[in-house]
N, C-alpha and C. Protein backbone atom coordinates (compact mmCIF):
# COMPACT_ATOMS: atom_id res chain seq x y z
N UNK A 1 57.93 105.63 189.03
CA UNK A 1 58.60 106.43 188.02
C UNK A 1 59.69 105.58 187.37
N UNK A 2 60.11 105.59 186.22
CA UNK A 2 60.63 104.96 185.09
C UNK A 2 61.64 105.96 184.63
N UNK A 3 62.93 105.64 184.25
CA UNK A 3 63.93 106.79 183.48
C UNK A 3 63.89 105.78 182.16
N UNK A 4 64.46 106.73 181.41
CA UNK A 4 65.46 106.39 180.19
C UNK A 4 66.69 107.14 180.55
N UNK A 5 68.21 106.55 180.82
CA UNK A 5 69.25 107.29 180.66
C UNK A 5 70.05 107.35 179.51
N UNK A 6 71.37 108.07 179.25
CA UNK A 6 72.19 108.12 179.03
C UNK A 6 73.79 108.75 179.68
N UNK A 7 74.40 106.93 179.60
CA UNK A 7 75.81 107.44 180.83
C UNK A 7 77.19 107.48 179.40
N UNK A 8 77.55 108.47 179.73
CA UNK A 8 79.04 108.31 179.15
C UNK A 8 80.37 108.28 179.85
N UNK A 9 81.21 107.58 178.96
CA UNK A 9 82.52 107.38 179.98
C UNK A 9 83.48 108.60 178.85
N UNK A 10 83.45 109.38 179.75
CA UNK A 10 84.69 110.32 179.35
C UNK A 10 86.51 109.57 178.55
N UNK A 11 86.75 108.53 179.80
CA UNK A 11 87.92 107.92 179.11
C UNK A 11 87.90 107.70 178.02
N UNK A 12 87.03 106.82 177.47
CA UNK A 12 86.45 105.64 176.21
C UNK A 12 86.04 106.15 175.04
N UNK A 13 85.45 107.50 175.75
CA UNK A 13 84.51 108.31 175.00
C UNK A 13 83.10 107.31 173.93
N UNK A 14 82.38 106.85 175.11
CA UNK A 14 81.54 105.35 174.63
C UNK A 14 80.28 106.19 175.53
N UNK A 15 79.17 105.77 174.64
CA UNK A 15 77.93 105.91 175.22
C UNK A 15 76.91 104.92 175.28
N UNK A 16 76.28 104.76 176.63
CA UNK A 16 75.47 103.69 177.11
C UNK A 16 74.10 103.95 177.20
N UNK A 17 72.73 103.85 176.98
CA UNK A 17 71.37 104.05 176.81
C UNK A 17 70.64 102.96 177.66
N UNK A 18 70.13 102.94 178.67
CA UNK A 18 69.34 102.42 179.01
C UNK A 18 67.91 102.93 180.28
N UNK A 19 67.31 102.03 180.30
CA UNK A 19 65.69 102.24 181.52
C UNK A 19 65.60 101.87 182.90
N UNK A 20 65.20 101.91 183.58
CA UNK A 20 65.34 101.99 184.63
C UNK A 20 64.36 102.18 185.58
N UNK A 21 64.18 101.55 187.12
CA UNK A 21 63.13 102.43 187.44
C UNK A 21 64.03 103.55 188.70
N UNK A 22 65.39 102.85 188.98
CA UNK A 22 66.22 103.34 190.48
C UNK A 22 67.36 103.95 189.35
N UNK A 23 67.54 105.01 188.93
CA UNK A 23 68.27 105.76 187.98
C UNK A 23 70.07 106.04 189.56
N UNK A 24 69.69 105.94 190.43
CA UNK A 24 70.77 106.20 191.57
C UNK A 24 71.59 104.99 191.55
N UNK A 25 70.69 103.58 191.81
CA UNK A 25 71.12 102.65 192.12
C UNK A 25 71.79 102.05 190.79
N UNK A 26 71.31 102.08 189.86
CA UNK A 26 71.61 101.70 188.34
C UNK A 26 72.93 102.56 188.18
N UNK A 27 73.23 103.60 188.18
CA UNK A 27 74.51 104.38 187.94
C UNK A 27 75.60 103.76 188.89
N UNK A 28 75.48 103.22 190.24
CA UNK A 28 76.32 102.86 190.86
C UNK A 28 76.72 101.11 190.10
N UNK A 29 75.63 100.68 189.99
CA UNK A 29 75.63 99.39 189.47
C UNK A 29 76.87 98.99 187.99
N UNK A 30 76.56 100.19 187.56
CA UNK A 30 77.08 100.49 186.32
C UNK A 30 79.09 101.18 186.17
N UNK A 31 78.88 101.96 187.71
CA UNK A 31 80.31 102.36 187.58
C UNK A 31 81.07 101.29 188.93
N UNK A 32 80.76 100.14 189.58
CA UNK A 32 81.05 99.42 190.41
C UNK A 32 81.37 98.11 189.45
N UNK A 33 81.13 97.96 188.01
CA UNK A 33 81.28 96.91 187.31
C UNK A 33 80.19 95.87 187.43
N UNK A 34 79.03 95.78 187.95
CA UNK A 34 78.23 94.68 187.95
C UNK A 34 77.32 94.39 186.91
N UNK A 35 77.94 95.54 185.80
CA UNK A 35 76.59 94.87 184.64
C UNK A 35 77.88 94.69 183.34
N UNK A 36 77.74 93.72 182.75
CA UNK A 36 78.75 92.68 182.04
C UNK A 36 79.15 93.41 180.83
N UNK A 37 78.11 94.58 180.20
CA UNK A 37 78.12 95.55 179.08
C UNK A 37 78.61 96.64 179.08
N UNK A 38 78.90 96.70 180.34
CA UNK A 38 79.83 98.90 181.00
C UNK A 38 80.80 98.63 181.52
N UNK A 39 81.31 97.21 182.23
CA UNK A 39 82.65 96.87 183.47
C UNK A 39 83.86 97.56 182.58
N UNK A 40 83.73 97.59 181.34
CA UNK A 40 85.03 97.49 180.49
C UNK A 40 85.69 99.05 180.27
N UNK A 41 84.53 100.14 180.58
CA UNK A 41 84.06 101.53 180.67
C UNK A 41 83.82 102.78 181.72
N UNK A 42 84.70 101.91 182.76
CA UNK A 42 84.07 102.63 184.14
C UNK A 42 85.11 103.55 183.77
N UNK A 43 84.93 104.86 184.48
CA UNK A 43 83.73 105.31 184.95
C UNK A 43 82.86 106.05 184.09
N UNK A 44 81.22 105.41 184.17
CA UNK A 44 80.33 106.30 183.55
C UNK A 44 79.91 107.23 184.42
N UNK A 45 79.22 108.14 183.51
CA UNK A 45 78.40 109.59 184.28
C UNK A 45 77.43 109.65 183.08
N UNK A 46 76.00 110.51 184.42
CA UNK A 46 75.12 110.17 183.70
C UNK A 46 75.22 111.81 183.29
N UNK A 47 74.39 111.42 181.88
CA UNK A 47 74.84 112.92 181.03
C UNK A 47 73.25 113.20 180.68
N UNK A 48 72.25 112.68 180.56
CA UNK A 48 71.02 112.80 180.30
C UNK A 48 70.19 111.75 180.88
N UNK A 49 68.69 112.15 181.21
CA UNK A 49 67.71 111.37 181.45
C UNK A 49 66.33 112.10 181.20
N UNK A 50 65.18 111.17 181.11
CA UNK A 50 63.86 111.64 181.01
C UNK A 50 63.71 110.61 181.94
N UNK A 51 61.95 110.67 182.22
CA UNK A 51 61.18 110.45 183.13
C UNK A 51 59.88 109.65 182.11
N UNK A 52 59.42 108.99 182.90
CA UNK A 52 58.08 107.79 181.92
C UNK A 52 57.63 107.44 183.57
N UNK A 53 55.88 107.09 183.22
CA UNK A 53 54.97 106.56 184.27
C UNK A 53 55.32 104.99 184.25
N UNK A 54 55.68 104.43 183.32
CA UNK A 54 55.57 102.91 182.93
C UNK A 54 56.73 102.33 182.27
N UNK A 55 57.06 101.40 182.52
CA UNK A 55 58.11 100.67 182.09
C UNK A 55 57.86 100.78 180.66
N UNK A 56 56.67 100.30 180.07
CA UNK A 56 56.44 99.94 178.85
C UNK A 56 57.33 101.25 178.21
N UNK A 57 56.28 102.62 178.38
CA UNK A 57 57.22 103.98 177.66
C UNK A 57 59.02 104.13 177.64
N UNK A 58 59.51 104.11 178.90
CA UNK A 58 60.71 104.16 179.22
C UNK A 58 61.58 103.08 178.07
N UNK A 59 61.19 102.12 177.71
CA UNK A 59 61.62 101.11 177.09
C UNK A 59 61.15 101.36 175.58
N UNK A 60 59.81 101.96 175.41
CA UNK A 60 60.17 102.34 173.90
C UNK A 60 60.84 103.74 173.79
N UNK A 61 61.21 104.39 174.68
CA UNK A 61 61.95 105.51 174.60
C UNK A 61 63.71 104.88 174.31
N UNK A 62 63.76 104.21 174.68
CA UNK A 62 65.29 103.35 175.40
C UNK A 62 65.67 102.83 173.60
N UNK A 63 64.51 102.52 173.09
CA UNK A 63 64.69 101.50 171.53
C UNK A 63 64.53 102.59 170.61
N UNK A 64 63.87 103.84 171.01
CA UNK A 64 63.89 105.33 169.66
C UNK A 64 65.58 105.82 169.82
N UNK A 65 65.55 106.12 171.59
CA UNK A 65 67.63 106.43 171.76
C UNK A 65 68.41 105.31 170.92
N UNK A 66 68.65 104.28 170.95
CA UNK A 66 69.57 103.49 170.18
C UNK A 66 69.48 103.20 168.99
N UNK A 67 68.30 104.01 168.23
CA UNK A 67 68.57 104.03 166.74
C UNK A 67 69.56 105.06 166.23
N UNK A 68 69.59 105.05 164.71
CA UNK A 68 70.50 106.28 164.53
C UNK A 68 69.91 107.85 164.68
N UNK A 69 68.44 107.81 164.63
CA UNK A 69 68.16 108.90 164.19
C UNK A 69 68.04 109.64 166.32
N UNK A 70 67.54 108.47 167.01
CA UNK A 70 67.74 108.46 168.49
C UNK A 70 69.22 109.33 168.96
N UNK A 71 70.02 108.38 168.09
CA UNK A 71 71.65 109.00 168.35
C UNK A 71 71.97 110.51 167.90
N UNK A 72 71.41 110.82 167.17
CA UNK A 72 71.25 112.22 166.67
C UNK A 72 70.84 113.17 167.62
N UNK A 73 69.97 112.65 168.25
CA UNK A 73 68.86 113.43 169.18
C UNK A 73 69.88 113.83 170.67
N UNK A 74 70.69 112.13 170.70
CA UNK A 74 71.19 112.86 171.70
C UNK A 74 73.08 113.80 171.54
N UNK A 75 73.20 113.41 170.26
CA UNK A 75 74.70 114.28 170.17
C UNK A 75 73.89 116.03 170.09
N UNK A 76 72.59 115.95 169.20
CA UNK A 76 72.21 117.94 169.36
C UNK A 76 71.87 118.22 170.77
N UNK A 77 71.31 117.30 171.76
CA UNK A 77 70.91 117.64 173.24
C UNK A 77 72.16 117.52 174.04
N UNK A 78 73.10 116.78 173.53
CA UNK A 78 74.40 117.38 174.78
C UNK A 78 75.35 118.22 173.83
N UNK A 79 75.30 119.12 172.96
CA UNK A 79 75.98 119.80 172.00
C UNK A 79 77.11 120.51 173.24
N UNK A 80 78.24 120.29 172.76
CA UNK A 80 79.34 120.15 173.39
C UNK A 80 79.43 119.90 174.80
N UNK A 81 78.65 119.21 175.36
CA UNK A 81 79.00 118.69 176.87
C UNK A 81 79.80 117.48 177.12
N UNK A 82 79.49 116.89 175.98
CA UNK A 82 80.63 115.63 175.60
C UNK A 82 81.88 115.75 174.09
N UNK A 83 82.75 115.46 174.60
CA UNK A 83 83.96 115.45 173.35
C UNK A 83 83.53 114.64 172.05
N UNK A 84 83.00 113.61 171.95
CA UNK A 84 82.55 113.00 170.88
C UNK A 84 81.52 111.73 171.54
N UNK A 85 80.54 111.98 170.59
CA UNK A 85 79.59 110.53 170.70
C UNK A 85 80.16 109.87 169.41
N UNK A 86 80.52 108.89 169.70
CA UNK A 86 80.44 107.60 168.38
C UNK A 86 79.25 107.24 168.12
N UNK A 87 79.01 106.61 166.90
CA UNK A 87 78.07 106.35 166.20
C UNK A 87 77.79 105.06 166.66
């Protein structure tokens, strides 16, 4: 099994998109500082995820989230669970 997430840091108010296949281990990875793109952001929480059989899907799911129209998709799916998504 394969995720696509999305973690946000409440402080920063910054949102992070990525795939995965260990969605547990990846969130710790992510709020422990070991990935060079979130250290600056801790602490994230994960605010959304889906599910994919294959890396391949999860990863074109991961590249539809980080467009703008992706970003859209996810400010109407967490409609007020987060204070602001930036663009």
């Amino acid at each position: 099994m394969f995720y696509t997430y999305v973690l946000y840091s409440y402080i920063f108010e910054r949102i992070y998109i990525g795939q995965t296949n260990n969605l547990n281990l990846r969130l710790f990875e992510h709020n422990s500082g070991e990935c060079k793109s979130t250290k600056h952001y801790i602490p994230w929480e994960l605010v959304f995820y889906e599910t994919y059989l294959t890396r391949g899907e999860a990863m074109k799911r991961e590249k539809e989230l980080k467009s703008h129209k992706g970003r859209d998709y996810i400010r109407e799916k967490l409609n007020g669970r987060v204070r602001q998504l930036p663009d």
